[in-house]
Protein backbone atom coordinates (compact mmCIF):
# COMPACT_ATOMS: atom_id res chain seq x y z
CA UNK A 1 0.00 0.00 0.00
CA UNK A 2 2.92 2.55 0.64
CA UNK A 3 4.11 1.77 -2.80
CA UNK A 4 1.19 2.89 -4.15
CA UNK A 5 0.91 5.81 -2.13
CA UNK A 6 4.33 6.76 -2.99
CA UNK A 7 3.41 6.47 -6.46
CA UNK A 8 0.18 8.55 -6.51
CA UNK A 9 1.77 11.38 -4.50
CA UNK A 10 4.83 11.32 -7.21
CA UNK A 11 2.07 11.69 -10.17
CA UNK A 12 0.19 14.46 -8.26
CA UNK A 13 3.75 16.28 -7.75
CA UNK A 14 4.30 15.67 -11.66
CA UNK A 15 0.79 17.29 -12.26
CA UNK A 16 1.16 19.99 -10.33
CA UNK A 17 4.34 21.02 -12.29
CA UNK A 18 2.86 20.51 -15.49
CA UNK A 19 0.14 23.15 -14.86
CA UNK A 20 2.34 25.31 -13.70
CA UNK A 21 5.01 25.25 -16.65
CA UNK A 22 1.76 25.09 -19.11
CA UNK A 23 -0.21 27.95 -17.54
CA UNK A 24 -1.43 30.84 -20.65
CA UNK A 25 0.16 33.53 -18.34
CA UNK A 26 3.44 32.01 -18.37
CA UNK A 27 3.91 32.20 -21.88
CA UNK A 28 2.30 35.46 -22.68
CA UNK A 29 4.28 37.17 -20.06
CA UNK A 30 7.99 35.48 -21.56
CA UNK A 31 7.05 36.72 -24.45
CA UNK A 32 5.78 40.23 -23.49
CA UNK A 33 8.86 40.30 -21.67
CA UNK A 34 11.38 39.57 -24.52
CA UNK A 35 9.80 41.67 -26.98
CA UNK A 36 9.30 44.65 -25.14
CA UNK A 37 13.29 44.12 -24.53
CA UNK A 38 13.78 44.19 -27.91
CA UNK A 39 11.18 47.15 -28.82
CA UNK A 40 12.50 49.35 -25.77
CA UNK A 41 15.77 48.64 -26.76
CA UNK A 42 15.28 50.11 -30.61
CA UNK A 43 13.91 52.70 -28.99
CA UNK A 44 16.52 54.06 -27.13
CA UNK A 45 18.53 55.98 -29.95
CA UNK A 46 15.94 56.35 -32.71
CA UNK A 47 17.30 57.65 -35.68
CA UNK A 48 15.74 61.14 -36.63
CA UNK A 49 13.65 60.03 -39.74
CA UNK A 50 11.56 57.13 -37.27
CA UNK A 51 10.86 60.35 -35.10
CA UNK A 52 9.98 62.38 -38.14
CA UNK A 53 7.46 59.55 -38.45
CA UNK A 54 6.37 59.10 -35.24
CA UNK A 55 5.73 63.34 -34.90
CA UNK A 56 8.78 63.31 -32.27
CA UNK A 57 7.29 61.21 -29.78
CA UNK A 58 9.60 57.82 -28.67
CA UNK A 59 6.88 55.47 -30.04
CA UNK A 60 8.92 52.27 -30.02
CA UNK A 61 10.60 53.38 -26.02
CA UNK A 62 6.70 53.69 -25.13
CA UNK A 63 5.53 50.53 -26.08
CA UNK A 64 8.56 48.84 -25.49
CA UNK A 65 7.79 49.78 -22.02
CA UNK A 66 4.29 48.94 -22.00
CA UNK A 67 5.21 45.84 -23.17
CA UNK A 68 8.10 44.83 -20.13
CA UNK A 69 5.05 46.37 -17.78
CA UNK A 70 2.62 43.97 -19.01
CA UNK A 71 5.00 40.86 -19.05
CA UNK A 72 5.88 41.56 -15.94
CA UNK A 73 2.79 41.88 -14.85
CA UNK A 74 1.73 38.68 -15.82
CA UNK A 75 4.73 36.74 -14.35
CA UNK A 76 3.87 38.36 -10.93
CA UNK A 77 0.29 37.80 -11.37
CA UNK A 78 1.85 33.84 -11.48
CA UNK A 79 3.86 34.31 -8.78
CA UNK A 80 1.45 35.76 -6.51
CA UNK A 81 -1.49 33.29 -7.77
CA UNK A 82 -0.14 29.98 -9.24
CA UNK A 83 -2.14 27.24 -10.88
CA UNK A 84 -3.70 24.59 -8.98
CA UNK A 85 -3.99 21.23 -10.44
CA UNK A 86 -7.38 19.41 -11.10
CA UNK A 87 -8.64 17.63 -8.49
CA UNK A 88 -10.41 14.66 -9.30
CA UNK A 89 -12.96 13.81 -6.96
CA UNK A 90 -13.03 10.17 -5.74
CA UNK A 91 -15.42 7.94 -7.18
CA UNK A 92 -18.21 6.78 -4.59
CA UNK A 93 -19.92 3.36 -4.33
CA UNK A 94 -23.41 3.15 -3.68
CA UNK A 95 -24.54 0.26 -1.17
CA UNK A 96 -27.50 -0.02 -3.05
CA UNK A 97 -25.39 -1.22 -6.06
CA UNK A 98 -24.75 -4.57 -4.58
């Protein structure tokens, strides 16, 4: 019986890492993350015909910005609230069954 107890709690353990490294807000904050890097970071010295363009506002520092606040966002929101797994609830016999 402890084998099999052993062996449940080990699959419940895997479970519960699986909805965690699966979670939606996991992956849409990485990749707010990296891409507002990127975007912030082509923002930083525009060149004077992008803010010709953009009317002389720092479009791409802006969003890039927005973007690394949302990310982050997001991987705190995960942090703070992680995923539980699915419980399964445990089948019942009825005594009027047998």
């Amino acid at each position: 019986m402890s084998d099999l107890h052993k062996e449940v709690s080990d699959l419940e353990r895997k479970s519960a890492t699986a909805a965690r490294l699966f979670d939606i807000r996991t992956i849409i904050g990485g990749l707010f993350v990296v891409y507002g890097v990127i975007v912030t970071i082509a923002g930083i010295n525009p060149s004077d015909a992008d803010l010709k363009k953009a009317e002389g506002v720092h479009i791409n520092l802006w969003t890039g910005l927005a973007m690394l606040a949302l990310g982050l966002f997001f991987l705190v929101w995960l942090k703070l609230r992680p995923a539980q797994p699915p419980t399964v609830a445990p089948a019942t016999t009825d005594a009027s069954d047998s």
